[in-house]
Protein backbone atom coordinates (compact mmCIF):
# COMPACT_ATOMS: atom_id res chain seq x y z
CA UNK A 1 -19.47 -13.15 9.52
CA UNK A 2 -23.16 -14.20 10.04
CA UNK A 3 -23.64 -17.21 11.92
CA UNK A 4 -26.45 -19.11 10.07
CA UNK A 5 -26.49 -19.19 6.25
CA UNK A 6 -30.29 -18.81 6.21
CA UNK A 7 -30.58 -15.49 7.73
CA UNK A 8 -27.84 -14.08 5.53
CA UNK A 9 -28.63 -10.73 3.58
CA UNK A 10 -27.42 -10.25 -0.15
CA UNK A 11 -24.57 -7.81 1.42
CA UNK A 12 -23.92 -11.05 3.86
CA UNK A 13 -23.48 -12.97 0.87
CA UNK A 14 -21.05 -10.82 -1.16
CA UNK A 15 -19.05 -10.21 1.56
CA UNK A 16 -18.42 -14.13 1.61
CA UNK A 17 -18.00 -14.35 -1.70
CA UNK A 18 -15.17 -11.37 -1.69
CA UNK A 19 -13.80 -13.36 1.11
CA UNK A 20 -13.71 -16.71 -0.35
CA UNK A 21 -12.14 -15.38 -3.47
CA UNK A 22 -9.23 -13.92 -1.54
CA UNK A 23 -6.35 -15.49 -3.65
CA UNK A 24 -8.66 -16.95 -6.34
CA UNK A 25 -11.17 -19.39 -6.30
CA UNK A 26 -13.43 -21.73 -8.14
CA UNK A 27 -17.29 -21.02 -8.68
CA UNK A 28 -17.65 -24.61 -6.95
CA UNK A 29 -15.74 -23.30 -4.12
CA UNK A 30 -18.29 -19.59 -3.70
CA UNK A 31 -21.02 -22.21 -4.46
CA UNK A 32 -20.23 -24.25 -1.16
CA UNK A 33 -19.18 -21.40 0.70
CA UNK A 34 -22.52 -19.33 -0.02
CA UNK A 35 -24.73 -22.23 -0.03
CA UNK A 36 -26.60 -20.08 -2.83
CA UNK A 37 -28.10 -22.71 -6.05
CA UNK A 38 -26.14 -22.66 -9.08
CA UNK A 39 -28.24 -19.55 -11.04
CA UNK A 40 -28.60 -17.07 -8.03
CA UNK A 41 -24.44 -17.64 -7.94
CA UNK A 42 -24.14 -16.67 -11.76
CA UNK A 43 -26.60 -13.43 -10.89
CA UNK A 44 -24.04 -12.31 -7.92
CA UNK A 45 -21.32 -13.03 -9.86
CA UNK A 46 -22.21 -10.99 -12.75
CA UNK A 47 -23.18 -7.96 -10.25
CA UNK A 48 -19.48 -8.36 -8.95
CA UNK A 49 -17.96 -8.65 -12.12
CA UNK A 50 -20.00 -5.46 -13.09
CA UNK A 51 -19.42 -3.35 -10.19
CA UNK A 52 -15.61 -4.68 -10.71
CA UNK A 53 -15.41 -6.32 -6.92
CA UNK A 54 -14.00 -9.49 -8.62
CA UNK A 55 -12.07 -9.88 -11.59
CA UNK A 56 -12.49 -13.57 -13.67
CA UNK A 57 -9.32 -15.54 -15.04
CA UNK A 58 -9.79 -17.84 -17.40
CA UNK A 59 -7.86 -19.83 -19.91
CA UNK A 60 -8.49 -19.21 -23.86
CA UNK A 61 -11.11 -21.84 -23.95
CA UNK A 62 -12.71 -20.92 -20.60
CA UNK A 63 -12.10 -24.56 -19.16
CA UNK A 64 -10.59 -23.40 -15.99
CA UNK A 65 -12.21 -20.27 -14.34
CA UNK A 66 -10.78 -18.31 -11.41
CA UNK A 67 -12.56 -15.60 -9.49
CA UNK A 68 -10.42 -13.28 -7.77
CA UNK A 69 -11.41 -9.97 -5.10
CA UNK A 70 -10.38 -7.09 -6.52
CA UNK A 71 -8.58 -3.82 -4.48
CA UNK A 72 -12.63 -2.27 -4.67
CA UNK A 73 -13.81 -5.84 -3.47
CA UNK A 74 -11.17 -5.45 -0.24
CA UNK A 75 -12.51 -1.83 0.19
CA UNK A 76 -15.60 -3.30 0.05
CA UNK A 77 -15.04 -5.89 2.51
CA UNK A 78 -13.50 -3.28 4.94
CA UNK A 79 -16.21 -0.87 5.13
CA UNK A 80 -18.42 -4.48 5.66
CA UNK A 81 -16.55 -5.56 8.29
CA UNK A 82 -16.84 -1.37 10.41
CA UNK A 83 -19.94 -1.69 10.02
CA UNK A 84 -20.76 -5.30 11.08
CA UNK A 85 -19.01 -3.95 14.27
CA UNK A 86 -20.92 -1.02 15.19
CA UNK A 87 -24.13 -2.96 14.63
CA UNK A 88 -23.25 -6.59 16.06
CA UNK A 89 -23.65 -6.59 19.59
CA UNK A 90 -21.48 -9.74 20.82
CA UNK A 91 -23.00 -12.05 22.88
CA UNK A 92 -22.93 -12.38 26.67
């Protein structure tokens, strides 16, 4: 994973949020972990939802909200991670 949230990219980001909602997770939870304001969250979220990365759970009234990674978000996430390690060079 990146080391500073400020030089994150938007592929950075989704990979964290796949990550984070390993299991399910809040959008409190991708919000901390992200460090991304409140709107650019619900733009990501719907791009994941779209491209079916991460699936939603939600009671009938939509009071309690899980996000959840998909088995195209782990793809995702493993073809993130090959290529984070042919490019990362670790430190000396």
């Amino acid at each position: 994973m990146p080391r500073s949230v400020k030089n994150q990219s938007g592929l950075d980001k989704v990979a964290i949020m796949l990550e984070t909602a390993n299991g399910g997770t809040t959008k409190d939870k991708l919000l901390a972990a992200t460090n991304l304001a409140r709107g650019r969250l619900n733009n990501y979220l719907k791009e994941l939802l779209e491209r079916k990365l991460i699936t939603e759970l939600a009671d009938d009234d939509k009071r309690h909200v899980a996000y959840i990674t998909t088995e195209r978000g782990f793809k995702y996430l493993a073809v993130y991670i090959s290529l984070k390690n042919i490019i990362v060079t670790p430190e000396s």
